[in-house]
N, C-alpha and C. Protein backbone atom coordinates (compact mmCIF):
# COMPACT_ATOMS: atom_id res chain seq x y z
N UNK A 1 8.32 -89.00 7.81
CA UNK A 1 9.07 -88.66 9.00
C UNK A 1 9.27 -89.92 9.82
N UNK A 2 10.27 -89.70 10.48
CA UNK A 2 10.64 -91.48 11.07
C UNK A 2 10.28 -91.39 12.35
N UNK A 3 9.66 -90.42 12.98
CA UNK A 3 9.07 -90.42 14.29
C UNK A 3 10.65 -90.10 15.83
N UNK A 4 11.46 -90.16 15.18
CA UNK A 4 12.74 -90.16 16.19
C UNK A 4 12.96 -88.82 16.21
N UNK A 5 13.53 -88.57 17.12
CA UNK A 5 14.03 -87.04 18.10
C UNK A 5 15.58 -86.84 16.84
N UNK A 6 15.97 -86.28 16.56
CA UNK A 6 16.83 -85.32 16.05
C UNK A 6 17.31 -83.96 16.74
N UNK A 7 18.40 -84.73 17.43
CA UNK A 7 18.52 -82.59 18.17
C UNK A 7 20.18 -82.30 17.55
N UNK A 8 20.85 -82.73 16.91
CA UNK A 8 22.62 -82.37 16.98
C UNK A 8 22.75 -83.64 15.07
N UNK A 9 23.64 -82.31 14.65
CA UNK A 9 24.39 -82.71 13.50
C UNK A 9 25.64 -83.63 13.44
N UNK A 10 25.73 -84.37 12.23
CA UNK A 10 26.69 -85.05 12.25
C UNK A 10 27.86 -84.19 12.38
N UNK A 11 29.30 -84.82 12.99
CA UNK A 11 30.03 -84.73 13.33
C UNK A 11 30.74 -83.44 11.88
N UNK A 12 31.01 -82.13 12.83
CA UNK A 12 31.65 -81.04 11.39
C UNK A 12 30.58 -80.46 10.85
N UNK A 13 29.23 -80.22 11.16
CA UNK A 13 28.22 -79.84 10.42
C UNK A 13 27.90 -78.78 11.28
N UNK A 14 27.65 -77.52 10.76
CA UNK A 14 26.94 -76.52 11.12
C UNK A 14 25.57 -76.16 10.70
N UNK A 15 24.78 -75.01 11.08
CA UNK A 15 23.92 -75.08 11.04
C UNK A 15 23.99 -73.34 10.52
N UNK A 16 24.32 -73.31 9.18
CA UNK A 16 24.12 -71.46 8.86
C UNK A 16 24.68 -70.76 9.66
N UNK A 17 25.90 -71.28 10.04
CA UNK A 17 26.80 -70.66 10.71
C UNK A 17 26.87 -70.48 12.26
N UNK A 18 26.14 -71.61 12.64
CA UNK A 18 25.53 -71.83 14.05
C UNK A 18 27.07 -73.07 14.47
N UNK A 19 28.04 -72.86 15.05
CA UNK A 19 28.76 -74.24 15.50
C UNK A 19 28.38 -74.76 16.72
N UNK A 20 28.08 -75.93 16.40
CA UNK A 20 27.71 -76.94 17.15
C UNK A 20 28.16 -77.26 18.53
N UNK A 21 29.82 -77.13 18.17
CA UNK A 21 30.35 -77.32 19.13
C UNK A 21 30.81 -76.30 20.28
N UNK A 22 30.80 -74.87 20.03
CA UNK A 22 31.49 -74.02 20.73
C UNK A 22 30.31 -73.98 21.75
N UNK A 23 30.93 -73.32 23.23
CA UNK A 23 30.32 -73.04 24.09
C UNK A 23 29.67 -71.87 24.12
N UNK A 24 28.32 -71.41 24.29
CA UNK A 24 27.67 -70.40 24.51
C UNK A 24 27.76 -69.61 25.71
N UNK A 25 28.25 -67.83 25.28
CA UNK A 25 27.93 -67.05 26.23
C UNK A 25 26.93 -66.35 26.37
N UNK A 26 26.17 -66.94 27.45
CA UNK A 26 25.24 -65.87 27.99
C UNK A 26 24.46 -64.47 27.94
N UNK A 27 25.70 -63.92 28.54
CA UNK A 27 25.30 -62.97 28.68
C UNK A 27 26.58 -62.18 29.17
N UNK A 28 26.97 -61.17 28.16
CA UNK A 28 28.02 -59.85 28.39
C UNK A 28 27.36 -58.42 28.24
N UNK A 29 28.51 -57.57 28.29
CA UNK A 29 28.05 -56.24 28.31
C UNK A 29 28.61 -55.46 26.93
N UNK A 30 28.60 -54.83 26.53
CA UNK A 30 28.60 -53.49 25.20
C UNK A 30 28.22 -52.96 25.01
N UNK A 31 28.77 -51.24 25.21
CA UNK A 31 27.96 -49.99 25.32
C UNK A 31 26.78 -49.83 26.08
N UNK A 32 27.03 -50.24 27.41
CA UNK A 32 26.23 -50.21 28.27
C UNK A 32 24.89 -50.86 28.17
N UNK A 33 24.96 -51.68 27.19
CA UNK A 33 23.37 -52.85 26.87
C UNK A 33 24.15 -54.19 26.86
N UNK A 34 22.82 -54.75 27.63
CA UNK A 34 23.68 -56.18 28.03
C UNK A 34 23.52 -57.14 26.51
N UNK A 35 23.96 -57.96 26.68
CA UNK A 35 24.01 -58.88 25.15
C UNK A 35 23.47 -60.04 25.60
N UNK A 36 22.20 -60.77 24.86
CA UNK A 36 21.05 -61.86 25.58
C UNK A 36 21.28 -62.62 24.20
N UNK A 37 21.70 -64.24 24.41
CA UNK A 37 20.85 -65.34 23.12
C UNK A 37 19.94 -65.88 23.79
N UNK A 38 19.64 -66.48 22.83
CA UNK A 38 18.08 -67.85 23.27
C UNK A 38 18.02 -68.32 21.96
N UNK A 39 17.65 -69.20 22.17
CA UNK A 39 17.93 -70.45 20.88
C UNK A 39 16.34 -70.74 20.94
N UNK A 40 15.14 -71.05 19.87
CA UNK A 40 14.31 -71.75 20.06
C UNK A 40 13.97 -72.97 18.76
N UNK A 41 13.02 -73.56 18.57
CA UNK A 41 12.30 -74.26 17.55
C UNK A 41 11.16 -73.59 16.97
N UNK A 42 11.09 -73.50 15.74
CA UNK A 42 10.20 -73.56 14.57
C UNK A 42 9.49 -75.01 14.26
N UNK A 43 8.26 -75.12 15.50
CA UNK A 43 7.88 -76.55 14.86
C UNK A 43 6.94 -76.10 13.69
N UNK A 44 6.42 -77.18 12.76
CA UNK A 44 6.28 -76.99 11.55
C UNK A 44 5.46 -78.55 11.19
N UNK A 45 4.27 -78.71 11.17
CA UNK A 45 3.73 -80.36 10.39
C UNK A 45 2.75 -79.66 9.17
N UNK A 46 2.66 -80.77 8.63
CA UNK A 46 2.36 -80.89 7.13
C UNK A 46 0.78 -81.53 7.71
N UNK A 47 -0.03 -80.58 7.07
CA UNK A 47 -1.70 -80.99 6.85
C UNK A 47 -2.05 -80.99 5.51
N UNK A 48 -2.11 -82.10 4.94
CA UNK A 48 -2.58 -82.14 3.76
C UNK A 48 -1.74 -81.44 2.78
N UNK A 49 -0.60 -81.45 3.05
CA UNK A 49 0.34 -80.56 2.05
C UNK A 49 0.54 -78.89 2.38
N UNK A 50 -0.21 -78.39 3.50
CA UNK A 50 0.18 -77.27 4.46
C UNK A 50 0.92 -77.09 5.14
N UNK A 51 1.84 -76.07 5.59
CA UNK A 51 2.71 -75.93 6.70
C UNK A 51 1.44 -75.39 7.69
N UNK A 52 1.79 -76.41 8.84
CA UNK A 52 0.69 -75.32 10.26
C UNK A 52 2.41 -75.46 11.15
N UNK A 53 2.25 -74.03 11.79
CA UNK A 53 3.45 -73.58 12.67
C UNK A 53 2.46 -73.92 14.09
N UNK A 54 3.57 -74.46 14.95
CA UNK A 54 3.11 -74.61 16.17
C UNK A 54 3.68 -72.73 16.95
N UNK A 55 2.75 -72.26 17.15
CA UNK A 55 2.94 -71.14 18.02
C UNK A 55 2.21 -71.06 20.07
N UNK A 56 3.27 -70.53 20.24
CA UNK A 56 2.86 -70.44 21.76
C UNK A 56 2.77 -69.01 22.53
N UNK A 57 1.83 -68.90 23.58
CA UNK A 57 2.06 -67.59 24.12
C UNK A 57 2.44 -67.81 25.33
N UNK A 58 3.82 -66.86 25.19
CA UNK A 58 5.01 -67.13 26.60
C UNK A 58 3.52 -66.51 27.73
N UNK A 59 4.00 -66.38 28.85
CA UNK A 59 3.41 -65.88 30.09
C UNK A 59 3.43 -64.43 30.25
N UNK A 60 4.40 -63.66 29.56
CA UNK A 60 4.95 -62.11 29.28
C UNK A 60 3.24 -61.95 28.48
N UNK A 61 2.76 -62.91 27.95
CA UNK A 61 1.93 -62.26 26.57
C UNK A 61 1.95 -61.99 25.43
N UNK A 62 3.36 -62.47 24.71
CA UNK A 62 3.45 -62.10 23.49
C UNK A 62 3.26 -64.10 22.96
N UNK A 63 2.94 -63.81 21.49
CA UNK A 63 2.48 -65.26 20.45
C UNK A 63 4.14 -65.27 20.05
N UNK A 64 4.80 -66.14 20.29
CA UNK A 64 5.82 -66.66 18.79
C UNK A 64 6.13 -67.96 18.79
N UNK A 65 7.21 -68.19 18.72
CA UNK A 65 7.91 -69.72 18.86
C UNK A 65 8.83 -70.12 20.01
N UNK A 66 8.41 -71.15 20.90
CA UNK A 66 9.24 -71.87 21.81
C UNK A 66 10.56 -71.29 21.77
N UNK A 67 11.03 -71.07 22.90
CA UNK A 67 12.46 -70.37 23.11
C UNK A 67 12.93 -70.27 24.20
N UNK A 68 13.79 -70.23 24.47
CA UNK A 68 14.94 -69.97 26.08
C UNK A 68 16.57 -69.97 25.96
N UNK A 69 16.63 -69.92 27.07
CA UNK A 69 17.91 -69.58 26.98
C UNK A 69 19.08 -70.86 27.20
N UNK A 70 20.40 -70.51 26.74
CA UNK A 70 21.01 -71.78 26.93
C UNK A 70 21.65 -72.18 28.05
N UNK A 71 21.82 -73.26 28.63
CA UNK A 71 22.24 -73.80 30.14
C UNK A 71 24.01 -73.94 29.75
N UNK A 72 24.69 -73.57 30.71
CA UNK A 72 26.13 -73.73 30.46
C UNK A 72 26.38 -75.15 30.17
N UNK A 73 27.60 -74.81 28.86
CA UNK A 73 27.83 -75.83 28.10
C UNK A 73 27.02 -76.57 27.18
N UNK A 74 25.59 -76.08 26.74
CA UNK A 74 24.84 -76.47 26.26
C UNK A 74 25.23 -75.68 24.20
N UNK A 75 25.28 -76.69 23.54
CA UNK A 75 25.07 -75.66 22.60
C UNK A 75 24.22 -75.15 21.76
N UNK A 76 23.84 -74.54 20.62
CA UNK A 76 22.91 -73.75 20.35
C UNK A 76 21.32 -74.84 20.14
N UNK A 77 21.84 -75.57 19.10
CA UNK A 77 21.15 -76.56 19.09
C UNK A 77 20.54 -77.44 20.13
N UNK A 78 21.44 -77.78 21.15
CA UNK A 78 21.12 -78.76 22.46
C UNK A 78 19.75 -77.61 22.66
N UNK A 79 20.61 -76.85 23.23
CA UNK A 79 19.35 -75.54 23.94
C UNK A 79 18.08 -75.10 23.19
N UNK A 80 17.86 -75.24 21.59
CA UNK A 80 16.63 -75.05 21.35
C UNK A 80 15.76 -76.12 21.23
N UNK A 81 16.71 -77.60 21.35
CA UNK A 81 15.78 -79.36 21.19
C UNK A 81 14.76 -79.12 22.74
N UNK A 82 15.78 -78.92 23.68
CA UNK A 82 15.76 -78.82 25.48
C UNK A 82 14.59 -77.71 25.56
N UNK A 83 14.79 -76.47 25.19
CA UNK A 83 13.59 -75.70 25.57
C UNK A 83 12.10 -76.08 24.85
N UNK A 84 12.47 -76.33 23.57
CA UNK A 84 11.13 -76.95 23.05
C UNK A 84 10.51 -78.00 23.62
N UNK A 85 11.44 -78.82 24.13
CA UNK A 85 10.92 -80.18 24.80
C UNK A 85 10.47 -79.55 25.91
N UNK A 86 10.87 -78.94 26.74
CA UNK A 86 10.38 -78.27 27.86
C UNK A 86 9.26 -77.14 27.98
N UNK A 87 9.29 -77.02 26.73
CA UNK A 87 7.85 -75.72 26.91
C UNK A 87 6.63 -76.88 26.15
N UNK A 88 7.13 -77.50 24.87
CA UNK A 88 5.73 -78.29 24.50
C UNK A 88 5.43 -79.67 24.34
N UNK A 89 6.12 -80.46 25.27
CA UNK A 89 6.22 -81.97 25.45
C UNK A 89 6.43 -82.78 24.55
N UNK A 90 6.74 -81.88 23.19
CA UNK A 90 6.81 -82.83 22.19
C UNK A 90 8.32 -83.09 21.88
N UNK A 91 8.41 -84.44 22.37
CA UNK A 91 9.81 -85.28 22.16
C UNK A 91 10.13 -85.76 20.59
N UNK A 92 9.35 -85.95 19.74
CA UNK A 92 9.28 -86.99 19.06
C UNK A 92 9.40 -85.55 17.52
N UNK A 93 10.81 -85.29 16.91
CA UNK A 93 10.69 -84.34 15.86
C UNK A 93 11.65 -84.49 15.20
N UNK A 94 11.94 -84.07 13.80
CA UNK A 94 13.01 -83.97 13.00
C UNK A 94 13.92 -82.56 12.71
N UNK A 95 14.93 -82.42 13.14
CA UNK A 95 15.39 -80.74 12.90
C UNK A 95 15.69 -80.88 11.59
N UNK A 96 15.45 -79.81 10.66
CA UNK A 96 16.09 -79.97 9.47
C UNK A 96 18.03 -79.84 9.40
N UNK A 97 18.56 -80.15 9.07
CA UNK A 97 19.87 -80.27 8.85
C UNK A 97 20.57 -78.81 7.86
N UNK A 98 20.92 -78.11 8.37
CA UNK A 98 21.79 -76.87 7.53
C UNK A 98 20.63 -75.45 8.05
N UNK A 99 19.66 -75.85 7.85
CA UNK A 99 18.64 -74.42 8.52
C UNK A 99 18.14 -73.86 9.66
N UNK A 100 18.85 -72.16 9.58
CA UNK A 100 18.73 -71.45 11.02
C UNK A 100 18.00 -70.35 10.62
N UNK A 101 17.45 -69.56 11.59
CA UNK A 101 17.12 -68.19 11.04
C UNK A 101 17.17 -67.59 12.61
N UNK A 102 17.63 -66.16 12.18
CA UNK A 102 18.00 -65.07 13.31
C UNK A 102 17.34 -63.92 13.18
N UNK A 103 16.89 -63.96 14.71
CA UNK A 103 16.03 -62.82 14.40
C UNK A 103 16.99 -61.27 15.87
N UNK A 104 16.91 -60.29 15.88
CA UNK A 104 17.57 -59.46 16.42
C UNK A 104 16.61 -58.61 16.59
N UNK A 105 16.87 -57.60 18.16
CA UNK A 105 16.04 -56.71 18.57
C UNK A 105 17.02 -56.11 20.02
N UNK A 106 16.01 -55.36 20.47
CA UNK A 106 16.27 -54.51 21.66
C UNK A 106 15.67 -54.11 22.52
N UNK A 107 15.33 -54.32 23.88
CA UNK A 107 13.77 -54.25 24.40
C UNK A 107 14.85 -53.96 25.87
N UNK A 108 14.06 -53.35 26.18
CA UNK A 108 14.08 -52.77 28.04
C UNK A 108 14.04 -54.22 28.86
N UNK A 109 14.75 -54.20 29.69
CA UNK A 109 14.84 -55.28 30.82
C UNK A 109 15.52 -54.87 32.02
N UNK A 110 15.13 -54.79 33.16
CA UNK A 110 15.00 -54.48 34.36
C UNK A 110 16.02 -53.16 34.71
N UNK A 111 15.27 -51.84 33.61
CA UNK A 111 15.75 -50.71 33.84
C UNK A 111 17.10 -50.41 32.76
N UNK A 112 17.52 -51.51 31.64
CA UNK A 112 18.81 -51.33 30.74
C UNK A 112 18.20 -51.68 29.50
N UNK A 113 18.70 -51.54 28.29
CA UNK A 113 18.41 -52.59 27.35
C UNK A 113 19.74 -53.21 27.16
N UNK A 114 18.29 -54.13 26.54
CA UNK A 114 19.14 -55.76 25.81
C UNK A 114 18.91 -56.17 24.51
N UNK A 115 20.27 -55.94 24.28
CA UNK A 115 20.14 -56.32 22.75
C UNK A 115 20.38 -58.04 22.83
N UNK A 116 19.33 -58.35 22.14
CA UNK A 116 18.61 -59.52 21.94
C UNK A 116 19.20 -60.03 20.50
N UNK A 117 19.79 -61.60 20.59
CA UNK A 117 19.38 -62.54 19.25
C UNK A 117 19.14 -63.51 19.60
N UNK A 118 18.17 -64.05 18.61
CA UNK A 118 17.19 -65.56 18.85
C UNK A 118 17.63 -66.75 17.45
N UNK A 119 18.29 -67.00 18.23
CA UNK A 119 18.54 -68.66 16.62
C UNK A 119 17.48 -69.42 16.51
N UNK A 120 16.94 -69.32 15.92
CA UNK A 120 15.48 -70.58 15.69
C UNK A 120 15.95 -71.59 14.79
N UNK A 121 16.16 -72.91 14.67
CA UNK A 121 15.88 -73.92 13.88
C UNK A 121 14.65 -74.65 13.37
N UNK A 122 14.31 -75.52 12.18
CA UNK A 122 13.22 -75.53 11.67
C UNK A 122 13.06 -76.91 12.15
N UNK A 123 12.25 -76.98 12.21
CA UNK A 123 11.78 -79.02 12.55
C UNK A 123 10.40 -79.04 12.19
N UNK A 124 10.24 -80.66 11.86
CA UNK A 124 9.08 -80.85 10.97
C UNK A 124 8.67 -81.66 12.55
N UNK A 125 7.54 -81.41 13.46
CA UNK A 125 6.88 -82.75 14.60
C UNK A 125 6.19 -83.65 14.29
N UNK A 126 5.96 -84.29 15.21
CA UNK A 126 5.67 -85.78 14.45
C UNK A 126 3.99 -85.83 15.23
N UNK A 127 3.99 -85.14 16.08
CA UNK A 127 2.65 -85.35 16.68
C UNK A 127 2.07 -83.77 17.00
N UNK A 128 0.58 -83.81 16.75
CA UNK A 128 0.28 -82.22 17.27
C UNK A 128 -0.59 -82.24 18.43
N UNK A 129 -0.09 -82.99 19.25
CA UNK A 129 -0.35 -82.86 20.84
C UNK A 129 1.15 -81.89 21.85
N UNK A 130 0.02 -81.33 21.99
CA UNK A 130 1.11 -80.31 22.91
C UNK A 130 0.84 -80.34 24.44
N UNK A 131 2.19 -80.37 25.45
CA UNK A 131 1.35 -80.44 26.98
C UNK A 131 2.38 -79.14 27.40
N UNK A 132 1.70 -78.26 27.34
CA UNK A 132 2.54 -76.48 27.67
C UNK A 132 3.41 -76.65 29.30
N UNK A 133 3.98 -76.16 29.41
CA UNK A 133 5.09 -76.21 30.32
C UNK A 133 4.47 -74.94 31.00
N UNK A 134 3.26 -75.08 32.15
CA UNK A 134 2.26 -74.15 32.84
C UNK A 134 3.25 -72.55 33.47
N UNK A 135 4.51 -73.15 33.52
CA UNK A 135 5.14 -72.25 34.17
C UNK A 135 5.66 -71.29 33.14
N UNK A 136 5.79 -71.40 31.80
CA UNK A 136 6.13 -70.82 30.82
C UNK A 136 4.92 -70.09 29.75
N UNK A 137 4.52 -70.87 29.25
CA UNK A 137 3.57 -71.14 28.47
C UNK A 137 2.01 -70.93 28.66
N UNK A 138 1.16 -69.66 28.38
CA UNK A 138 -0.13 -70.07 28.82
C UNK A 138 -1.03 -70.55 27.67
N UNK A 139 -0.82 -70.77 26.54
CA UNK A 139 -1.44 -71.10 25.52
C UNK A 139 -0.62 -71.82 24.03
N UNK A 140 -1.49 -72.44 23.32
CA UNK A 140 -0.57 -72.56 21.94
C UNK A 140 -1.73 -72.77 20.95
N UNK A 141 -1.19 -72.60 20.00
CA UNK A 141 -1.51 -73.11 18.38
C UNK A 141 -1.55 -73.93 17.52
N UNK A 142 -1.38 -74.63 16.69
CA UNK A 142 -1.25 -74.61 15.67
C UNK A 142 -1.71 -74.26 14.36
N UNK A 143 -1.04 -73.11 13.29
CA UNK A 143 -1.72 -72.66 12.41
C UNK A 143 -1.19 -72.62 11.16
N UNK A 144 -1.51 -71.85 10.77
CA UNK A 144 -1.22 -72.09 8.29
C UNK A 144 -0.56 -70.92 8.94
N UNK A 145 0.27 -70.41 8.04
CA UNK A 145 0.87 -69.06 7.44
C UNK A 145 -0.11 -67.91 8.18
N UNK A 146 -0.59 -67.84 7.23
CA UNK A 146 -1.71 -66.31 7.15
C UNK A 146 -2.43 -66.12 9.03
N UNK A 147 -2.65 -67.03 9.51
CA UNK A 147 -3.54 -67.17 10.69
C UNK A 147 -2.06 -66.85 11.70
N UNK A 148 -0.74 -67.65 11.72
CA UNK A 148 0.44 -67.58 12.58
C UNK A 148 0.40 -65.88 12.29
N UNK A 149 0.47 -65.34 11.20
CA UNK A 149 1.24 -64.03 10.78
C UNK A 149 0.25 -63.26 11.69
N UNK A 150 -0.63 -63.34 12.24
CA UNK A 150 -1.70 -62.19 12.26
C UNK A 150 -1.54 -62.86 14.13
N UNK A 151 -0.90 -63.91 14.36
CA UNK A 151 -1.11 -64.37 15.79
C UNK A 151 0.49 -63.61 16.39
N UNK A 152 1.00 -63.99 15.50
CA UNK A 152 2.65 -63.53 16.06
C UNK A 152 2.76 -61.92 16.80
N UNK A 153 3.06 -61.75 18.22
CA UNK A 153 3.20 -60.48 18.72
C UNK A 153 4.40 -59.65 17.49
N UNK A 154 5.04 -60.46 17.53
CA UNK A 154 6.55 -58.95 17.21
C UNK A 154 6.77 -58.96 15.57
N UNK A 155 7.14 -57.87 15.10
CA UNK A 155 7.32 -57.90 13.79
C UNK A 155 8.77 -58.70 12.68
N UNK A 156 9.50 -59.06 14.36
CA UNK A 156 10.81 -59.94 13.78
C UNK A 156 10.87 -61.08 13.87
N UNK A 157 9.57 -61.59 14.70
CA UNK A 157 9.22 -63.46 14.39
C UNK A 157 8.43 -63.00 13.67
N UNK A 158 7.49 -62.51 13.12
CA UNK A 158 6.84 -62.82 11.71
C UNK A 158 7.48 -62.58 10.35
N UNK A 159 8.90 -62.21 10.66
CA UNK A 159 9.51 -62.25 9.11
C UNK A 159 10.23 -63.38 9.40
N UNK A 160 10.70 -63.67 10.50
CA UNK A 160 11.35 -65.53 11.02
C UNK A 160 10.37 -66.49 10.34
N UNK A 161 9.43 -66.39 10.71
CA UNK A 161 7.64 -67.39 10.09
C UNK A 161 8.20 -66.89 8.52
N UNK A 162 7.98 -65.65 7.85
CA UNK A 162 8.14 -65.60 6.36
C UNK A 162 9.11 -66.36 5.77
N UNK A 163 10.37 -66.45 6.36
CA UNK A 163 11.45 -67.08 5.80
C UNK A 163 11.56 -68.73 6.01
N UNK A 164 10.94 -69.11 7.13
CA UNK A 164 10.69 -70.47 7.18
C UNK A 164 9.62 -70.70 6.51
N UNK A 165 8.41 -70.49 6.13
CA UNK A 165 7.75 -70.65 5.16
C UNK A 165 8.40 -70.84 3.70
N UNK A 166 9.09 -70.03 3.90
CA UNK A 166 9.58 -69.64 2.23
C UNK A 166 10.21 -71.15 2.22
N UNK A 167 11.33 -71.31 2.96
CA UNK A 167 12.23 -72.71 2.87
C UNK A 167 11.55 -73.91 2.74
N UNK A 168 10.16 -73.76 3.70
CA UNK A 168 9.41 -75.35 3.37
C UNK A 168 8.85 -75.22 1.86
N UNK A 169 8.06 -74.17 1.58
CA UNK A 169 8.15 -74.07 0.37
C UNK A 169 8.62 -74.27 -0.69
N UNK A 170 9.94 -74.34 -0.94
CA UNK A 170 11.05 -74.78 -1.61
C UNK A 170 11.45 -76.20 -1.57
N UNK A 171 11.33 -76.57 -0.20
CA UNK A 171 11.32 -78.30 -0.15
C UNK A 171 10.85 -79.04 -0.83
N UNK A 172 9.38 -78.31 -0.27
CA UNK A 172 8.25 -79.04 -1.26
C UNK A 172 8.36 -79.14 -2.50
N UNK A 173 8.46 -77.84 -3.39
CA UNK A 173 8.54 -77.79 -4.54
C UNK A 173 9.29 -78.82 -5.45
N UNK A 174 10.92 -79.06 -4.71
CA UNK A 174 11.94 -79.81 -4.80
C UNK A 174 11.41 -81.08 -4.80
N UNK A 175 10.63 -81.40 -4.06
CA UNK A 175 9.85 -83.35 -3.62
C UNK A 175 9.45 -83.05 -4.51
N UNK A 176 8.75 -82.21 -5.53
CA UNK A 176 7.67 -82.24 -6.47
C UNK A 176 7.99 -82.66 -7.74
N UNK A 177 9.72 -82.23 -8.20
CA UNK A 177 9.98 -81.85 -9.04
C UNK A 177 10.22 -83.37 -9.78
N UNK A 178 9.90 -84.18 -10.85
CA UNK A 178 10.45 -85.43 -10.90
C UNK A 178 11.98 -85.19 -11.13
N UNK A 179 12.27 -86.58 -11.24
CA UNK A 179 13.33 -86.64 -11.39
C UNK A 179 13.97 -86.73 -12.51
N UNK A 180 15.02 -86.67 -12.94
CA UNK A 180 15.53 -86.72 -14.61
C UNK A 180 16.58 -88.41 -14.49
């Protein structure tokens, strides 16, 4: 890992159907449930040939992954480099290039629901010092698979964790494979 910040794709590159460039809305209405994104990071370092997931517990109380919402004109990507940097001080990461994962739900918020989607991108960090963003954040992690799965509150970031697992998995395998 080269130790440098990575937040935005080369020029024409998406991210699993994430564009880079369009402007993010907020927040609208449909069928009387409001419509919420939030973009976060999947941090992710290598121990000895392990994935440990950096997990955090928002202030609400639930365990998952760094997340918020996006600032106008920000796009999907800007907004999940920005909130990660802002919830776990860690500047210094690599996003992987082409990989997103979405997770979807519906939860009560101040008397309506909101149908909820969360874009997570994967990044490998370069350091596992974390300084929590006190106003967000009351705790964090870092863990293997099996330990994240059993830490994660909701049942749609722990299939987010399954599928990013699965992908580093595959990386690896790929580094493994010689070459012909």
């Amino acid at each position: 890992m080269s130790g440098r910040r990575s937040c935005s794709h080369p020029a024409g590159r998406t991210s699993a159907g994430v564009h880079d460039r369009k402007k993010i809305i907020i927040c609208s209405m449909a069928q009387n449930n409001a419509l919420e994104a939030s973009f976060g990071i999947i941090p992710v370092r290598l121990e000895n040939g392990v994935p440990r997931f950096l997990l955090v517990r928002h202030r609400a109380g639930h365990w998952g992954f760094p997340k918020g919402h996006a600032e106008p004109g920000e796009t999907p990507l800007e907004a999940a480099c920005r909130e990660f940097e802002e919830e776990t001080g860690i500047r210094e990461y690599e996003v992987v290039p082409g990989t997103s994962f979405r997770e979807h739900y519906t939860r009560p918020k101040k008397g309506r629901l909101v149908n909820k989607t969360v874009t997570y991108f994967l990044a490998y960090a370069a350091t596992d010092e974390v300084a929590c963003q006190e106003t967000e954040i009351s705790d964090y992690r870092w863990a293997a698979e099996a330990e994240a799965r059993d830490l994660i509150t909701y049942p749609e970031s722990r299939e987010i964790l399954r599928h990013a697992a699965a992908e580093i998995e595959k990386a690896l395998a790929a580094a493994e494979e010689p070459a012909d």
